[in-house]
N, C-alpha and C. Protein backbone atom coordinates (compact mmCIF):
# COMPACT_ATOMS: atom_id res chain seq x y z
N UNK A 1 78.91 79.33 102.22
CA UNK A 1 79.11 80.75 102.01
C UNK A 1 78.38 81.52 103.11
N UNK A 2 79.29 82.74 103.84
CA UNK A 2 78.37 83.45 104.68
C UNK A 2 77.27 84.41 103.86
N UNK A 3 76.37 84.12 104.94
CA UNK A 3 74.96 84.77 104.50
C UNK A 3 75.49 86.27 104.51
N UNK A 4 74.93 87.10 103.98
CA UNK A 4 75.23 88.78 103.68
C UNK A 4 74.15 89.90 104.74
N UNK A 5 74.73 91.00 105.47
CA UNK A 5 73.90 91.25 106.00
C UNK A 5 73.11 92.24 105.14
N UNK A 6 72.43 92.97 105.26
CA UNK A 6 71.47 94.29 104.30
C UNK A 6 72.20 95.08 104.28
N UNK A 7 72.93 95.88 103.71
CA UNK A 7 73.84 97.01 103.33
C UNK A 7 73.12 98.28 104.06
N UNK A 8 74.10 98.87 104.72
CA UNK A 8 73.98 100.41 105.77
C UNK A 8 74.12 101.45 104.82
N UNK A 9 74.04 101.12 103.37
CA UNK A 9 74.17 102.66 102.57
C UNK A 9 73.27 102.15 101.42
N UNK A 10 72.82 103.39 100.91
CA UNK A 10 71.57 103.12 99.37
C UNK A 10 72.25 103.46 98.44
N UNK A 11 72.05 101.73 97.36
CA UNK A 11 72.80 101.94 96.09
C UNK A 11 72.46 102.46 95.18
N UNK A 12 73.45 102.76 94.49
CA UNK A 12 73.15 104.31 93.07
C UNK A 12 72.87 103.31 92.29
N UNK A 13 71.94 103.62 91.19
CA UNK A 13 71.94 102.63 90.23
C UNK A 13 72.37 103.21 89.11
N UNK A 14 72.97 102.70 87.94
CA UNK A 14 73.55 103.08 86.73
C UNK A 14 73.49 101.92 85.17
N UNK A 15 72.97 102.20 84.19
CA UNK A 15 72.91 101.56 83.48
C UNK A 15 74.23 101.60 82.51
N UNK A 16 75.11 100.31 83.09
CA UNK A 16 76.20 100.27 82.51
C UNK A 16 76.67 98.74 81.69
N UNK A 17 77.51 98.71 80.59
CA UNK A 17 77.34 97.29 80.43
C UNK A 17 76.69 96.50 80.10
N UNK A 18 75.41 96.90 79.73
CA UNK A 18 74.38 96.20 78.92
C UNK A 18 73.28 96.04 79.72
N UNK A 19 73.30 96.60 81.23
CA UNK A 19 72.31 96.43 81.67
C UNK A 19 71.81 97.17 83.52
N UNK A 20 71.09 97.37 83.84
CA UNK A 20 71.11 97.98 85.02
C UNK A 20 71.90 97.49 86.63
N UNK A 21 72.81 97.87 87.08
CA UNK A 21 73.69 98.23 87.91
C UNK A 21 73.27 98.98 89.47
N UNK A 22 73.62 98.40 90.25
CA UNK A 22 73.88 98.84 91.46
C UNK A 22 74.79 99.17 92.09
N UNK A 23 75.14 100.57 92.31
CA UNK A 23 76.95 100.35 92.71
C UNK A 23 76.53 100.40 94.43
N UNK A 24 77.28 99.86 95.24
CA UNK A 24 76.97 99.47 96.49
C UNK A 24 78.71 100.08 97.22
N UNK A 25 78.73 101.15 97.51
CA UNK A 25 80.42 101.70 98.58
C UNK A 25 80.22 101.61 99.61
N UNK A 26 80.74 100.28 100.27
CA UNK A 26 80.56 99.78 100.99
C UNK A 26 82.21 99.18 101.26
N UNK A 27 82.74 98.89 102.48
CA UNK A 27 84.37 98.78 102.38
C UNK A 27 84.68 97.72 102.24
N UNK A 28 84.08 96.64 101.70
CA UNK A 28 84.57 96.02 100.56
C UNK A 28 85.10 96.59 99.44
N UNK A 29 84.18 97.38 98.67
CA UNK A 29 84.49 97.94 97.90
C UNK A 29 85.42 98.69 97.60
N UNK A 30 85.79 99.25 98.53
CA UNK A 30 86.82 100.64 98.96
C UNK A 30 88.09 99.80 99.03
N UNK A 31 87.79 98.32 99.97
CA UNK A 31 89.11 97.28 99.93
C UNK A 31 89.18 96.87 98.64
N UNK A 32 88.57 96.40 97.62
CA UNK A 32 88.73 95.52 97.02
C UNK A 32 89.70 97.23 95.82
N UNK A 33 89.03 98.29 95.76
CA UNK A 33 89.57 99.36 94.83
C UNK A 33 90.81 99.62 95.11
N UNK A 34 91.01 99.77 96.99
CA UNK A 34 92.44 100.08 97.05
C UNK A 34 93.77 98.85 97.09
N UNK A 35 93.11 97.91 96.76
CA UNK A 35 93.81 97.00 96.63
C UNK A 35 94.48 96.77 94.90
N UNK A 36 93.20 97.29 94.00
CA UNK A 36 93.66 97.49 92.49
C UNK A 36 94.66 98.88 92.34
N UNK A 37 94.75 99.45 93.53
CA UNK A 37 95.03 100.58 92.43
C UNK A 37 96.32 101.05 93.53
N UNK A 38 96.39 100.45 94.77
CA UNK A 38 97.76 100.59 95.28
C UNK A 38 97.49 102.26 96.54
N UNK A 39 95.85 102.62 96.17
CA UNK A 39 96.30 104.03 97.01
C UNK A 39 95.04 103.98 97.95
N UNK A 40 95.36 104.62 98.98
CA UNK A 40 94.43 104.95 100.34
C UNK A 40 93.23 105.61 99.66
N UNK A 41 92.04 105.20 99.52
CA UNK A 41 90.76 106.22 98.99
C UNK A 41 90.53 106.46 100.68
N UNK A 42 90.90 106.23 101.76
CA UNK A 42 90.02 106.66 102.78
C UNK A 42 90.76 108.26 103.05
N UNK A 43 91.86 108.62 102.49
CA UNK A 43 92.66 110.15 102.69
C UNK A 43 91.42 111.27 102.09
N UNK A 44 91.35 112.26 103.00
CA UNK A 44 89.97 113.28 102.26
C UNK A 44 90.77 113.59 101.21
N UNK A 45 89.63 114.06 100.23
CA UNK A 45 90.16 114.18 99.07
C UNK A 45 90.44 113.47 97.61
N UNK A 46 90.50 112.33 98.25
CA UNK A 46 92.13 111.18 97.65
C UNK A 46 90.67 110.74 96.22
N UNK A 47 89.40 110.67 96.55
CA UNK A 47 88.24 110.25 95.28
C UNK A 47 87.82 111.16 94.51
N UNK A 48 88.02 112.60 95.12
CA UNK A 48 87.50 113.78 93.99
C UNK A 48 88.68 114.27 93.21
N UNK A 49 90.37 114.06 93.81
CA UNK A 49 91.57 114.31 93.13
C UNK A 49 91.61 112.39 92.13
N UNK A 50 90.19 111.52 91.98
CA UNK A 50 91.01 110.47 91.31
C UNK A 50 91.21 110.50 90.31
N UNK A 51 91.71 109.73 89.28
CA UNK A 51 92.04 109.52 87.56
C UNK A 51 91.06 108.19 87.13
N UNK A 52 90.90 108.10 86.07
CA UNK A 52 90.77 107.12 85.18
C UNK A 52 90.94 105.68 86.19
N UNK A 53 91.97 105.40 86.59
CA UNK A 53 92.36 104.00 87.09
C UNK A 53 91.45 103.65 89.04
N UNK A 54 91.49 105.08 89.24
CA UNK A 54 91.07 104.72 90.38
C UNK A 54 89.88 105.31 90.07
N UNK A 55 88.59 105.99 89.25
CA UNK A 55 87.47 105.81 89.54
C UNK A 55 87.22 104.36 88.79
N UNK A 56 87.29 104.05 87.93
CA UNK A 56 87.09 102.83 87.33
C UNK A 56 87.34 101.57 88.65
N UNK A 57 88.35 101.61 89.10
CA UNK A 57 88.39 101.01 90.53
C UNK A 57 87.65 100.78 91.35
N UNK A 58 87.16 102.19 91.90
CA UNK A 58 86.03 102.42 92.85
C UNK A 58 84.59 101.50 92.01
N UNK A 59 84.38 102.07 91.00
CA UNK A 59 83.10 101.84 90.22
C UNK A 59 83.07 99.86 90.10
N UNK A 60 84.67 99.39 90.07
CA UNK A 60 84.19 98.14 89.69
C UNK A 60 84.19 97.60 91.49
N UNK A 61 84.70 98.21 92.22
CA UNK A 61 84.52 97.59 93.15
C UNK A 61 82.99 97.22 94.23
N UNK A 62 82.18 98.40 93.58
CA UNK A 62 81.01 99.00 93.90
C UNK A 62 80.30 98.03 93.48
N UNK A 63 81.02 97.04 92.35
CA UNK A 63 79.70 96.16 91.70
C UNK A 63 80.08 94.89 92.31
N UNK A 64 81.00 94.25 92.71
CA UNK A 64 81.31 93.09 93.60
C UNK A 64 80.24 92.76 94.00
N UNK A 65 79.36 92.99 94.61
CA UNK A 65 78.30 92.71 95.71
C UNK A 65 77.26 92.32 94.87
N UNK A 66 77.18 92.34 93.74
CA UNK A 66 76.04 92.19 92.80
C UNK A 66 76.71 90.92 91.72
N UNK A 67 78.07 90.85 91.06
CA UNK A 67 78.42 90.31 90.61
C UNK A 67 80.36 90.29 90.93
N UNK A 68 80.11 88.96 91.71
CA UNK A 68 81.59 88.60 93.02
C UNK A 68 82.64 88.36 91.61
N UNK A 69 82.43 88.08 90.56
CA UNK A 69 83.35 87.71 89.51
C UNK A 69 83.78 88.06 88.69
N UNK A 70 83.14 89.70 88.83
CA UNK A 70 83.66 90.70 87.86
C UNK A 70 84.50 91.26 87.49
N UNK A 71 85.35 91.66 86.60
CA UNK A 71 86.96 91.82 86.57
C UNK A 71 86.78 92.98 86.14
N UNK A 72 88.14 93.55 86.76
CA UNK A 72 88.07 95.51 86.29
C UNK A 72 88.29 95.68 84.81
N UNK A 73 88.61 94.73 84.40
CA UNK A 73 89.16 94.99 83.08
C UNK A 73 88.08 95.04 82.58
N UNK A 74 87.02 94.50 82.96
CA UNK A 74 85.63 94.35 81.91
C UNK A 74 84.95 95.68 82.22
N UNK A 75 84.93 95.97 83.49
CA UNK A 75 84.22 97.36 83.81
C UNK A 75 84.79 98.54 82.83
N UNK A 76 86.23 98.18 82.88
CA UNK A 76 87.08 99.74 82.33
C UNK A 76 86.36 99.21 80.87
N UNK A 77 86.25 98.23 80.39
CA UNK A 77 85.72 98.73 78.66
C UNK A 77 84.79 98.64 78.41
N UNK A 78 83.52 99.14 79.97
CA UNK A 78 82.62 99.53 79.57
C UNK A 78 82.34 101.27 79.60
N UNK A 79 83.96 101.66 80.06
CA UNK A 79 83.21 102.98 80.07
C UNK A 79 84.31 103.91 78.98
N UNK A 80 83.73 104.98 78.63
CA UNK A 80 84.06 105.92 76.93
C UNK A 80 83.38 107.31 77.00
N UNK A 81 83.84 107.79 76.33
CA UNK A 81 83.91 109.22 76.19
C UNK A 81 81.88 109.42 76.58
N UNK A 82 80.97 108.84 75.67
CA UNK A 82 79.45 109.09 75.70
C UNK A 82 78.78 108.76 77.24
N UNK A 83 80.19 108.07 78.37
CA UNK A 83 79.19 107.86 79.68
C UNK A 83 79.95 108.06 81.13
N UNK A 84 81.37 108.35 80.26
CA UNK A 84 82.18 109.20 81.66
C UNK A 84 81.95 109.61 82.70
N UNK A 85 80.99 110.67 82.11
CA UNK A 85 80.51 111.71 83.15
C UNK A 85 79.51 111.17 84.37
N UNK A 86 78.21 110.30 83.18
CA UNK A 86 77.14 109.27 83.92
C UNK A 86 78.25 108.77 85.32
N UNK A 87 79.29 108.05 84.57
CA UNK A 87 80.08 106.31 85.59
C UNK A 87 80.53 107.68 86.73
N UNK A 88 81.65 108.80 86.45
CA UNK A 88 82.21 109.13 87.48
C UNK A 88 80.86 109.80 88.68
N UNK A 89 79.99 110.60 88.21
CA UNK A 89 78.59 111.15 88.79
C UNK A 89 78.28 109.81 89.99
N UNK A 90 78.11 109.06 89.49
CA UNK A 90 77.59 107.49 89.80
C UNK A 90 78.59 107.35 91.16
N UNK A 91 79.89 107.23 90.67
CA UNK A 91 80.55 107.17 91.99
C UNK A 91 80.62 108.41 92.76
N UNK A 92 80.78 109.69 92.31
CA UNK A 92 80.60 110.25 93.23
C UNK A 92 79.25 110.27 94.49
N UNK A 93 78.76 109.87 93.99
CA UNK A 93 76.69 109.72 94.79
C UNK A 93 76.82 108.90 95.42
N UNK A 94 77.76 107.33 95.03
CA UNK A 94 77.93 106.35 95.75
C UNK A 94 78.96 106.34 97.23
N UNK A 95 80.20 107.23 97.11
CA UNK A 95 80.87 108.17 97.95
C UNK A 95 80.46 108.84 98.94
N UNK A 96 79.51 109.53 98.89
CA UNK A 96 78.66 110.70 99.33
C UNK A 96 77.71 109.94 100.27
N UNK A 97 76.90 108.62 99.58
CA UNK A 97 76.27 107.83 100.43
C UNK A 97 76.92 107.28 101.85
N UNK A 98 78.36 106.83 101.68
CA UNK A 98 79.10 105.65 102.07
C UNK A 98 79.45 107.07 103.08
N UNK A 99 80.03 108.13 103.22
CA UNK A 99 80.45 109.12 104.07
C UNK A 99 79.82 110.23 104.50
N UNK A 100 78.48 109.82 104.88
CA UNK A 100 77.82 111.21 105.35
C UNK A 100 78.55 112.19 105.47
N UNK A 101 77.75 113.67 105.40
CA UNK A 101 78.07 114.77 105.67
C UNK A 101 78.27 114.94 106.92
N UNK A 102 79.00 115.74 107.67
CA UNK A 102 80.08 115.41 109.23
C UNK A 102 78.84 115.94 109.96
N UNK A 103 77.95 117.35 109.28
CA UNK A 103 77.25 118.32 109.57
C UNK A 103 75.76 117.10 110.16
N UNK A 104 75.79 116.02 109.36
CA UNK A 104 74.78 115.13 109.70
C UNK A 104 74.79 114.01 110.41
N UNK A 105 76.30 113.90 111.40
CA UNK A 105 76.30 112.92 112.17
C UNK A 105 75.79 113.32 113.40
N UNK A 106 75.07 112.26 113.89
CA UNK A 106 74.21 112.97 115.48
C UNK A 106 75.25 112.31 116.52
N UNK A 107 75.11 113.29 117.60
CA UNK A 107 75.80 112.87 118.80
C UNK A 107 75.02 112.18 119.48
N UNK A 108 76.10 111.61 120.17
CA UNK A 108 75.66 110.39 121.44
C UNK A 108 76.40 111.18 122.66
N UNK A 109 75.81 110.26 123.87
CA UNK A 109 75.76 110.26 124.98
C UNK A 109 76.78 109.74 125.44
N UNK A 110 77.59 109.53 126.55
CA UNK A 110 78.65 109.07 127.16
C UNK A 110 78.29 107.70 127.27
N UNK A 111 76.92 107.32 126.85
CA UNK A 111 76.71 105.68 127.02
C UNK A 111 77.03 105.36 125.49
N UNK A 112 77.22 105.93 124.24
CA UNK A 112 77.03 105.71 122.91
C UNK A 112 75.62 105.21 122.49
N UNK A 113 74.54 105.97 123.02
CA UNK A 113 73.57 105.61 122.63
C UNK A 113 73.53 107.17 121.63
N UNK A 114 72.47 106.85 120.50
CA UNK A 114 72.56 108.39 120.02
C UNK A 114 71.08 109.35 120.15
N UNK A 115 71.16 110.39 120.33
CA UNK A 115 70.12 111.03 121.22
C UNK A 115 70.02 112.04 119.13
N UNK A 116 69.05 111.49 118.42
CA UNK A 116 68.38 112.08 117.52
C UNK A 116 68.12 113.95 117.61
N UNK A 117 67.86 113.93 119.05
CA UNK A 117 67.66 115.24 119.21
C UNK A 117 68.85 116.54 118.80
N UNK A 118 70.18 115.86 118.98
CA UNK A 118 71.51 116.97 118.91
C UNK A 118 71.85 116.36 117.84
N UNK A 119 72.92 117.55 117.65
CA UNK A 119 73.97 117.33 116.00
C UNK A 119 75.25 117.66 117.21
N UNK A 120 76.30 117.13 116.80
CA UNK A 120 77.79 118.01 116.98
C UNK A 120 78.07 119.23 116.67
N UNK A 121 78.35 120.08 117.09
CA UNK A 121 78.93 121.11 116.58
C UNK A 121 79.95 120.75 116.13
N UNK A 122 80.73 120.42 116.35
CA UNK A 122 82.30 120.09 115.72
C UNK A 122 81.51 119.04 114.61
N UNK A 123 80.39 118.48 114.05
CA UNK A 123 80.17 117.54 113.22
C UNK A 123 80.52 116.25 113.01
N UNK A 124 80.82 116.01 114.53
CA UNK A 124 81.18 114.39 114.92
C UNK A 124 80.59 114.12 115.91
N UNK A 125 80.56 113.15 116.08
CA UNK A 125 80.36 112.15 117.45
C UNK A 125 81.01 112.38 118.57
N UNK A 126 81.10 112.67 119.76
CA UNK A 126 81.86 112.82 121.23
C UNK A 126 82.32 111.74 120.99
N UNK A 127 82.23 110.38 120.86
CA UNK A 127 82.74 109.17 121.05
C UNK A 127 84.29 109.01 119.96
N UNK A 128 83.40 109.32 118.64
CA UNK A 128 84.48 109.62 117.67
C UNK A 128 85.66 110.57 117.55
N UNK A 129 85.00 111.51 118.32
CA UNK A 129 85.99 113.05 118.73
C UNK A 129 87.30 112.67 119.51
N UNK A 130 87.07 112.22 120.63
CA UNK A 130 87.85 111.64 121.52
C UNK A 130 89.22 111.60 120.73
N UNK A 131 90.30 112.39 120.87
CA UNK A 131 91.56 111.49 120.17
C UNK A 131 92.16 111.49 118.75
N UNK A 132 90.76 111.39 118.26
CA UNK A 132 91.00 111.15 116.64
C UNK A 132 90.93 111.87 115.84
N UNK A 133 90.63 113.27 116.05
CA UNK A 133 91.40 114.39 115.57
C UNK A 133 92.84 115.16 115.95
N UNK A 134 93.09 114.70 116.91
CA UNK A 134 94.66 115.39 117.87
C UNK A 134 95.36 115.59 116.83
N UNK A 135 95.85 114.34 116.12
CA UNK A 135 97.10 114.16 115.34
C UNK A 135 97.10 114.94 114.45
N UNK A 136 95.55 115.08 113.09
CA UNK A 136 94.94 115.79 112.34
C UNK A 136 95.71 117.45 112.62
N UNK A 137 94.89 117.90 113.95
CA UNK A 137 94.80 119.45 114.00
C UNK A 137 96.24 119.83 114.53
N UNK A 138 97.35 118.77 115.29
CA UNK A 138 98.73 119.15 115.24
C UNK A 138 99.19 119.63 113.58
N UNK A 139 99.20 118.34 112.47
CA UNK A 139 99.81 118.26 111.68
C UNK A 139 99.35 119.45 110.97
N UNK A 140 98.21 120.11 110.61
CA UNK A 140 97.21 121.23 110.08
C UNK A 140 98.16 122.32 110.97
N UNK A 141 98.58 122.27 111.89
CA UNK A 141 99.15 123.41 112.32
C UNK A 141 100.71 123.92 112.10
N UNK A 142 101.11 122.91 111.33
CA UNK A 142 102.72 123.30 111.51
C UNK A 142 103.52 122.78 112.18
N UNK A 143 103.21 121.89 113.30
CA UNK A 143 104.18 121.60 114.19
C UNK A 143 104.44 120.33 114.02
């Protein structure tokens, strides 16, 4: 089995299921959810417009990393009207972790090193900027 590296985001913890929980959104997770549930979570939006099937999704996918054998079906009947709010809260925090705020990504240098000192104004990366909004700010426009 490959060894695991240390996870680049801090897990939410939640006491679900009989016992304390780490949800870890991490794109496994995000793969393993959009794979249950058939829809793109990486579209903005697409996790705060979700339902029932796809936070339960997200949430069981979040726990993979802690327990590889867990089935959604067991997650979904752990959650009910008394902890809804707790499980969806939970993923939202876990979300939030996994996608910094744009306002908090620091820019880099034309070498991609990142210089701590600047933020983006546009709230990206020069490196990331490059291109990968074009399509975005056509389609936003109408044309």
């Amino acid at each position: 089995m490959a060894e695991s590296l240390p996870s680049l985001v801090e897990d939410v913890e939640i006491e679900i299921g009989g016992k304390l929980r780490h949800l870890r959104m991490d794109f496994r997770a995000i793969a393993a959810a959009e794979r249950a549930t058939g829809r793109n979570l990486l579209r903005p939006g697409s996790v705060a417009a979700a339902g029932a099937s796809e936070v339960t999704a997200i949430l069981w996918g979040c726990l993979l990393h802690e327990e590889p054998g867990l089935k959604l079906d067991d997650v979904r009947s752990w959650i009910h009207y008394g902890n809804v709010d707790d499980a969806f809260t939970a993923v939202m925090q876990a979300v939030a972790r996994c996608f910094p705020d744009p306002d908090d990504v620091i820019e880099t240098g034309d070498d991609g090193a990142a210089d701590p000192t600047e933020k983006s104004q546009a709230g990206q990366t020069r490196g990331r900027s490059r291109g990968s909004n074009s399509r975005s700010k056509r389609g936003s426009s109408g044309a």
